[in-house]
C-alpha atoms as a PDB file:
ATOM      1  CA  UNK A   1      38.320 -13.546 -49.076  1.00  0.00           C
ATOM      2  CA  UNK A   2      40.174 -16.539 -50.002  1.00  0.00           C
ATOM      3  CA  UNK A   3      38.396 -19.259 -48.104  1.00  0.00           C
ATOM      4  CA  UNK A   4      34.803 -17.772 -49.370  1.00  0.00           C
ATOM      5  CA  UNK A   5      35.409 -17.923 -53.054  1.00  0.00           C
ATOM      6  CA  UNK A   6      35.049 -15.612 -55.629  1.00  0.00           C
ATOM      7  CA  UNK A   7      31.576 -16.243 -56.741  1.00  0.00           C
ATOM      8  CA  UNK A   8      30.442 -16.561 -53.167  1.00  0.00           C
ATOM      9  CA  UNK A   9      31.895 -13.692 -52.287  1.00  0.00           C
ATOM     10  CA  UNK A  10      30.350 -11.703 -55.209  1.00  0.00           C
ATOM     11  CA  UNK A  11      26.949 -13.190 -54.220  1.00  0.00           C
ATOM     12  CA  UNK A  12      26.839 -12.565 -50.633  1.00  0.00           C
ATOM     13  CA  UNK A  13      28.022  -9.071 -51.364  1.00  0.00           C
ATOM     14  CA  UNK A  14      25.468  -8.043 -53.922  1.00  0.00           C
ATOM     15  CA  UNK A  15      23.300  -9.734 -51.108  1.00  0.00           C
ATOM     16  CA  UNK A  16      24.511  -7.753 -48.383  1.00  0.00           C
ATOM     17  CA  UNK A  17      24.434  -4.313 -50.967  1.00  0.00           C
ATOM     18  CA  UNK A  18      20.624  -5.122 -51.597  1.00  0.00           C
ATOM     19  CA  UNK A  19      19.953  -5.717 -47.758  1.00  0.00           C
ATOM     20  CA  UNK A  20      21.650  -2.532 -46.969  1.00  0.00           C
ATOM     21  CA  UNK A  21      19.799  -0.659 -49.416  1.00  0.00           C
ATOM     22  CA  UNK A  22      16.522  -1.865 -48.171  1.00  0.00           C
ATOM     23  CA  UNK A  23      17.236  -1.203 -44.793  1.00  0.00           C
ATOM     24  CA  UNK A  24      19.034   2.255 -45.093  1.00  0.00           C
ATOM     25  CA  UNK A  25      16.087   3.416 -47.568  1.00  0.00           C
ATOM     26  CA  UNK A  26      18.522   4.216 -50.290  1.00  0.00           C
ATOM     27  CA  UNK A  27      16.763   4.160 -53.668  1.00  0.00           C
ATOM     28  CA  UNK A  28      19.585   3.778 -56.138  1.00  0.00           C
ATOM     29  CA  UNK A  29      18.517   1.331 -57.702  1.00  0.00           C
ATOM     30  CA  UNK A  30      18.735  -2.498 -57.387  1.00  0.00           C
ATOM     31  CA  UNK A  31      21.930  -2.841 -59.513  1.00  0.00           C
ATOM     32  CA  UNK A  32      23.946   0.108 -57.694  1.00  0.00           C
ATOM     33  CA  UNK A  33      23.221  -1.040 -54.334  1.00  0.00           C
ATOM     34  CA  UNK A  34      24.533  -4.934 -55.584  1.00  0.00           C
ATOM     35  CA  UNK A  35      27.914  -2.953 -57.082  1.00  0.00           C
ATOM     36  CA  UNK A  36      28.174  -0.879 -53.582  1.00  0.00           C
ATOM     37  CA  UNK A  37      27.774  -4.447 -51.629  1.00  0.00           C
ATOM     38  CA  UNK A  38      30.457  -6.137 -53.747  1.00  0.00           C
ATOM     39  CA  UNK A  39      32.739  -2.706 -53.571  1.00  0.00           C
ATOM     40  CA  UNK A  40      31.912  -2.191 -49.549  1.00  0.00           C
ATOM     41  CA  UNK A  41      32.347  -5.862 -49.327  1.00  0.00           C
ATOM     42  CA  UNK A  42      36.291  -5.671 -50.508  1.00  0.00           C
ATOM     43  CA  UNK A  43      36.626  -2.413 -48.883  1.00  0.00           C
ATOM     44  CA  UNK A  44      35.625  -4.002 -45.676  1.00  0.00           C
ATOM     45  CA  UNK A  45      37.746  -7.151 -45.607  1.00  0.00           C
ATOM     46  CA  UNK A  46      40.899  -4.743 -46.551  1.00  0.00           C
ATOM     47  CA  UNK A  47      40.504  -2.281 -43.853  1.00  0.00           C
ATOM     48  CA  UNK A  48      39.850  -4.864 -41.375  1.00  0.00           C
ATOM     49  CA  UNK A  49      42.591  -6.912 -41.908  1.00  0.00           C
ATOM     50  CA  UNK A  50      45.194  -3.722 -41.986  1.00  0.00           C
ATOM     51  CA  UNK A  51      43.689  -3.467 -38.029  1.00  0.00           C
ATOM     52  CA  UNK A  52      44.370  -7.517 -37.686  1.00  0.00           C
ATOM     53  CA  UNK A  53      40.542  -8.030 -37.224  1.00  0.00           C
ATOM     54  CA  UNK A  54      40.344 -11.557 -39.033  1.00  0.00           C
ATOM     55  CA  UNK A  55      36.765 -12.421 -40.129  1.00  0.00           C
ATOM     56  CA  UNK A  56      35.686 -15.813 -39.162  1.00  0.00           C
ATOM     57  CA  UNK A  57      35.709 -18.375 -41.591  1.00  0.00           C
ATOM     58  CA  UNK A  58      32.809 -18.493 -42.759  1.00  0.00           C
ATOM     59  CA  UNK A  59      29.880 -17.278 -45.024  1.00  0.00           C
ATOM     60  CA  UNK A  60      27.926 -15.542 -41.491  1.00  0.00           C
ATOM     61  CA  UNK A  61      31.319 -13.670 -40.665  1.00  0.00           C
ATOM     62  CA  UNK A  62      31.843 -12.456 -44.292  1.00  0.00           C
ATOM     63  CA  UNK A  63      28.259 -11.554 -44.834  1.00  0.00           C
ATOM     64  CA  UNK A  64      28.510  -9.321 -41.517  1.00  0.00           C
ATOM     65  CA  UNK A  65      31.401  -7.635 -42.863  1.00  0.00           C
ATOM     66  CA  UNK A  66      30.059  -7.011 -46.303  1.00  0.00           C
ATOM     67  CA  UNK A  67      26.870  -5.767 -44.133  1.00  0.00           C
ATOM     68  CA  UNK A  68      28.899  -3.164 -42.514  1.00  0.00           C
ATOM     69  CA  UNK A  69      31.103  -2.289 -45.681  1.00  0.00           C
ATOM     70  CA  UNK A  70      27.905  -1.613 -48.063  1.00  0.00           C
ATOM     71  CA  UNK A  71      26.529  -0.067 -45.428  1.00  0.00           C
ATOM     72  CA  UNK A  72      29.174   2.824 -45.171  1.00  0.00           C
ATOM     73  CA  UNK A  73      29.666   2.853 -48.752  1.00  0.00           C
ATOM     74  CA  UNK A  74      25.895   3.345 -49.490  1.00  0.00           C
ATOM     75  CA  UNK A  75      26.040   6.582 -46.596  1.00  0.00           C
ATOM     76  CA  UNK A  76      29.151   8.042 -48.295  1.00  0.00           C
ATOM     77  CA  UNK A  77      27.459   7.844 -51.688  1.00  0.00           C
ATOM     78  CA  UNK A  78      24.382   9.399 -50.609  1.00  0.00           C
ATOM     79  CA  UNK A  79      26.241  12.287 -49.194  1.00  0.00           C
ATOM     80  CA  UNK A  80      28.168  12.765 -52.476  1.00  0.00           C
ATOM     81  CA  UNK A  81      25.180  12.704 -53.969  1.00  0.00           C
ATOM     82  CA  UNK A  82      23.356  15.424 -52.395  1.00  0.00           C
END
């Protein structure tokens, strides 16, 4: 996270939140599915990195990952949910 930036990071997360809400079908709302990119984001990055899977430097590679971690994060919450 430390060669995106903290603002980029926080935007291409709530990007990658809204993207996976759109293309999971999840309808909680705009704002939650921004939070769940920025929290799956984090997530993400952390449990990557404890397997020594480095993202590549760059906005592409952290997007991906904040794909996959909002992703999750967005299934687990609709399971809690129900």
């Amino acid at each position: 996270m430390e060669s995106v930036g903290w603002i980029a990071a926080i935007f291409i997360g709530g990007l990658a939140g809204w993207l996976a809400g759109k293309l999971m079908d999840m309808r909680f709302g705009i704002f939650m599915n921004i939070i769940l990119g920025i929290v799956g984001s984090v997530v993400a990055v952390a449990v990557l990195r404890t397997f020594d899977v480095f993202v590549q430097d760059s906005r592409l590679g952290y997007f991906v990952t904040s794909f996959l971690g909002a992703s999750i994060l967005l299934f687990l919450a609709k399971l809690v949910r129900r």
